[in-house]
C-alpha atoms as a PDB file:
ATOM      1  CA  UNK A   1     -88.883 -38.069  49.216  1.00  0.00           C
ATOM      2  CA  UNK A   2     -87.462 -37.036  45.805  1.00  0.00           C
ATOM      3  CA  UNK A   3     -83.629 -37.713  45.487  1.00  0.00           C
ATOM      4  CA  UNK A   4     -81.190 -34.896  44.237  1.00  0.00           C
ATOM      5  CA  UNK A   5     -77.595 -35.162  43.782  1.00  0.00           C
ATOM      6  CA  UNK A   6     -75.126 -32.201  42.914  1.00  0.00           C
ATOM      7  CA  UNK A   7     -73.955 -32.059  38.847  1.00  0.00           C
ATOM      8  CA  UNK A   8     -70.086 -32.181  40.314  1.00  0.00           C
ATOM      9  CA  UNK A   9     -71.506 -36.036  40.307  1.00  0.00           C
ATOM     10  CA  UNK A  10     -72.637 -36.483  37.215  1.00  0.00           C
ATOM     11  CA  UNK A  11     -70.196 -34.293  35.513  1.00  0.00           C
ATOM     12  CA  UNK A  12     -66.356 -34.153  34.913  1.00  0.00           C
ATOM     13  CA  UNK A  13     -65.689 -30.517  35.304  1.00  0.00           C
ATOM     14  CA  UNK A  14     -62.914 -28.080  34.391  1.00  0.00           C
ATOM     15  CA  UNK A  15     -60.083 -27.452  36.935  1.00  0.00           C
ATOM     16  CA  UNK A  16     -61.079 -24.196  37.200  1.00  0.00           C
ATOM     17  CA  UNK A  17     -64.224 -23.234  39.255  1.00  0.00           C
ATOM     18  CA  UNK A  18     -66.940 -21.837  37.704  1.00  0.00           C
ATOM     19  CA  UNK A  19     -70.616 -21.653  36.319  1.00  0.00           C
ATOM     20  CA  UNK A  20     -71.297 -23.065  32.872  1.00  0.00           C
ATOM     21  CA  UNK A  21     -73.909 -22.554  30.538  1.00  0.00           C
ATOM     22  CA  UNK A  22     -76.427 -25.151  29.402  1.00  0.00           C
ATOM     23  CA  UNK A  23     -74.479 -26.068  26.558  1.00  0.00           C
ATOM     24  CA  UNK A  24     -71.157 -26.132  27.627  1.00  0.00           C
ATOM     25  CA  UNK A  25     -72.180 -28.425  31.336  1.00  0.00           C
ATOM     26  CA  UNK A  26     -73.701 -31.215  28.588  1.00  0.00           C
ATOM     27  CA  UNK A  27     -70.351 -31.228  26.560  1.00  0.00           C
ATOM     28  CA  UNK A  28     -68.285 -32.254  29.609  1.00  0.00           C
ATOM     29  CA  UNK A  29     -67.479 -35.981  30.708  1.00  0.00           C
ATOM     30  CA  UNK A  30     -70.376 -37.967  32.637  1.00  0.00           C
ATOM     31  CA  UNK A  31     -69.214 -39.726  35.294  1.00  0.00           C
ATOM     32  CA  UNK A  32     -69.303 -43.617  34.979  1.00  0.00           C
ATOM     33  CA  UNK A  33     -70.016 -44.149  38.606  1.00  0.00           C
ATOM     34  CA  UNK A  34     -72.815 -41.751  38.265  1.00  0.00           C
ATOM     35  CA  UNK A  35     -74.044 -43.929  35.405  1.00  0.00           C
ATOM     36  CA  UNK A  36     -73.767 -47.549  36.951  1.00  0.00           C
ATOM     37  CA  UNK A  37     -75.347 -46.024  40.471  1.00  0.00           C
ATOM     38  CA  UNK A  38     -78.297 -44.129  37.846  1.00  0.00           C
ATOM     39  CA  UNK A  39     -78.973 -47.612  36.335  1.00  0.00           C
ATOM     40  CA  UNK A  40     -79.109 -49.833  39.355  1.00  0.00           C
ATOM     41  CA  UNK A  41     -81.095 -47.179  41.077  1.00  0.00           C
ATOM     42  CA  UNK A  42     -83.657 -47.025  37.803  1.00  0.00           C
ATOM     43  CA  UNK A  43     -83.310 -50.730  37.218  1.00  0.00           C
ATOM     44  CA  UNK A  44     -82.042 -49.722  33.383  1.00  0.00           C
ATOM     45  CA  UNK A  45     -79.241 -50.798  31.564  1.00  0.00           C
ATOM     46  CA  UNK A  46     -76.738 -48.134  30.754  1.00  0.00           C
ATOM     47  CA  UNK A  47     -75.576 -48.538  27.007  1.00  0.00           C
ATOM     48  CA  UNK A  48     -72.848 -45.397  27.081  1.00  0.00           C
ATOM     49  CA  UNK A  49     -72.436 -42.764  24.097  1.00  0.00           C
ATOM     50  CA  UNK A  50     -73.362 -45.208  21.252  1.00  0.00           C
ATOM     51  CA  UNK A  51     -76.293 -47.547  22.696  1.00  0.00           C
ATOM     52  CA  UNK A  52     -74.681 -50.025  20.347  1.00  0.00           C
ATOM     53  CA  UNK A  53     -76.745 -53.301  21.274  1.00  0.00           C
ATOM     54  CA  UNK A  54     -78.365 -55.660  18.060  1.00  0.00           C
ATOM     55  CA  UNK A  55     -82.035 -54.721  19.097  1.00  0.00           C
ATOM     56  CA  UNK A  56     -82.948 -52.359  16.594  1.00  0.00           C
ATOM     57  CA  UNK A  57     -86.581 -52.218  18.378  1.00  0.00           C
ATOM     58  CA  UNK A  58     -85.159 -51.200  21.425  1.00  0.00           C
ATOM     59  CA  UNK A  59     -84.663 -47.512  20.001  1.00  0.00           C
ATOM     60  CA  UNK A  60     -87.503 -47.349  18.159  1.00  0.00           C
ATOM     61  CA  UNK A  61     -89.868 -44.196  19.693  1.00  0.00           C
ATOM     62  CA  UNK A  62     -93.022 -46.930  19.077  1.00  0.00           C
ATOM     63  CA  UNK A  63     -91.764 -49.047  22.296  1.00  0.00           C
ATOM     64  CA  UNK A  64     -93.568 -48.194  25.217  1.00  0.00           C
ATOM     65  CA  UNK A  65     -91.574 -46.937  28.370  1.00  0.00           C
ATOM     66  CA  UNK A  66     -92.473 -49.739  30.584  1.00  0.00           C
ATOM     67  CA  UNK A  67     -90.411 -51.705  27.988  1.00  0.00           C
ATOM     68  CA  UNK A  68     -87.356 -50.021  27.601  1.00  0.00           C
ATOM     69  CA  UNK A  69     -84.789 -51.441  29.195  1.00  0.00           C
ATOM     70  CA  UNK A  70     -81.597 -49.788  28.045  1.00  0.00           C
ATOM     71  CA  UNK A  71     -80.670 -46.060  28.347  1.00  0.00           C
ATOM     72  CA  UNK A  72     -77.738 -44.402  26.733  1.00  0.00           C
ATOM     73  CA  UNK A  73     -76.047 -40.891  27.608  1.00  0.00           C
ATOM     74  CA  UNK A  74     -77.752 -39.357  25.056  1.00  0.00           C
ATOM     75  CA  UNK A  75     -81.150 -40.246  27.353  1.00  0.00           C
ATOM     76  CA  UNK A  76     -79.660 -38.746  30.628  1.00  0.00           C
ATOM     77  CA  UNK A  77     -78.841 -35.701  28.923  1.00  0.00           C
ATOM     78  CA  UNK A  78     -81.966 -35.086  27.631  1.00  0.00           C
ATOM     79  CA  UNK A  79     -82.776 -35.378  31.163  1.00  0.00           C
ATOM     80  CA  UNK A  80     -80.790 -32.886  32.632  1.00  0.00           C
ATOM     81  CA  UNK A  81     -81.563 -30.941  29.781  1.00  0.00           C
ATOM     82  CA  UNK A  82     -85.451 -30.930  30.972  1.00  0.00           C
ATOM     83  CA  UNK A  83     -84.626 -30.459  34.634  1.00  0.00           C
ATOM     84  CA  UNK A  84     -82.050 -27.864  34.583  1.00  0.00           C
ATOM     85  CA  UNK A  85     -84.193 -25.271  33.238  1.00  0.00           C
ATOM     86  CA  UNK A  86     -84.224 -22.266  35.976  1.00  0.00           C
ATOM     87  CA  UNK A  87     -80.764 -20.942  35.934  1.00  0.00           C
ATOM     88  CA  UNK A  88     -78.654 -19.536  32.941  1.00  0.00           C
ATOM     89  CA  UNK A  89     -75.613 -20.752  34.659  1.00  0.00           C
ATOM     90  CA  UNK A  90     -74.375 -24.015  36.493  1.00  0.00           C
ATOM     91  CA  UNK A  91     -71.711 -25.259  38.650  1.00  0.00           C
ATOM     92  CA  UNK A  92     -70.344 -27.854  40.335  1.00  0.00           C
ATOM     93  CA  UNK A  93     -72.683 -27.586  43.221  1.00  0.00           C
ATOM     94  CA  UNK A  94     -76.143 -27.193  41.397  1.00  0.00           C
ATOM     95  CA  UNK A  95     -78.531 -29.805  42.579  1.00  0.00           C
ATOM     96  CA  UNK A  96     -80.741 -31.341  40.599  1.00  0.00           C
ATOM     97  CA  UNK A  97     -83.634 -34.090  40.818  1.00  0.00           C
ATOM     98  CA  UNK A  98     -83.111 -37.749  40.094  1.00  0.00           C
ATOM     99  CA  UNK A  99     -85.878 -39.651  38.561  1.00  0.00           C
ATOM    100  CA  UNK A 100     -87.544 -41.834  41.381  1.00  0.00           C
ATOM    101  CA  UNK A 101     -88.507 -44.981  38.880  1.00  0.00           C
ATOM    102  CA  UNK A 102     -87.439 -46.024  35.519  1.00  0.00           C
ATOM    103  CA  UNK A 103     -90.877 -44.525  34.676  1.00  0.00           C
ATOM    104  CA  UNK A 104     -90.346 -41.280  36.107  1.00  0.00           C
ATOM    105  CA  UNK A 105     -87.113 -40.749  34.056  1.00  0.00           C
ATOM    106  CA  UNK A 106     -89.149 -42.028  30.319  1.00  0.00           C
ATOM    107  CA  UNK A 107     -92.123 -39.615  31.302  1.00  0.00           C
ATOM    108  CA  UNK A 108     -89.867 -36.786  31.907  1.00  0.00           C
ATOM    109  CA  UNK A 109     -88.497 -37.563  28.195  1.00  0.00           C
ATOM    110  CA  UNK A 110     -91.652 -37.432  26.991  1.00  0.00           C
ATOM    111  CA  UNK A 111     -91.788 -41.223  26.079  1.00  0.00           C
END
């Protein structure tokens, strides 16, 4: 059974209800308990905004998805990006599909 969860998870929204566009949902705050629950759940290791990390192969497009082991934000947005594709507008209450397996997630990416 495929897994959704509501963006008011992943996302920090405004005060204010509302829909969002596309754009403006990916420039608010991720959640860091979304994040942590995301990795154990993928069995990836969540590297925040920067991916920092001294593995300059680890970013590299050439490694193969079975390998990667670290994702960053930039990653999961891409991800929403690709799922939340339907609607012109969002809110807090959209659901949306989470990847079932690490490669389920890289696959959707394109990787």
């Amino acid at each position: 059974m495929r897994r959704e969860v509501t963006l008011g998870r992943i996302f920090v929204f405004p005060e204010t209800d509302g829909t969002y566009t596309l754009r403006e949902l990916v420039s608010f705050p991720v959640r860091a308990s979304f994040c942590t629950e995301l990795s154990d759940q993928l069995g990836l290791i969540y590297a925040g905004v920067s991916g920092g990390g001294s593995v300059c192969f680890a970013r590299s497009p050439e490694l193969q998805p079975a390998y990667k082991t670290v994702f960053t934000q930039a990653d999961l947005l891409r991800y929403l990006t690709v799922r939340l594709t339907t609607l012109r507008h969002y809110g807090r209450d959209t659901p949306v599909p989470l990847p079932e397996t690490a490669d389920d997630f890289w696959r959707s990416l394109g990787n």
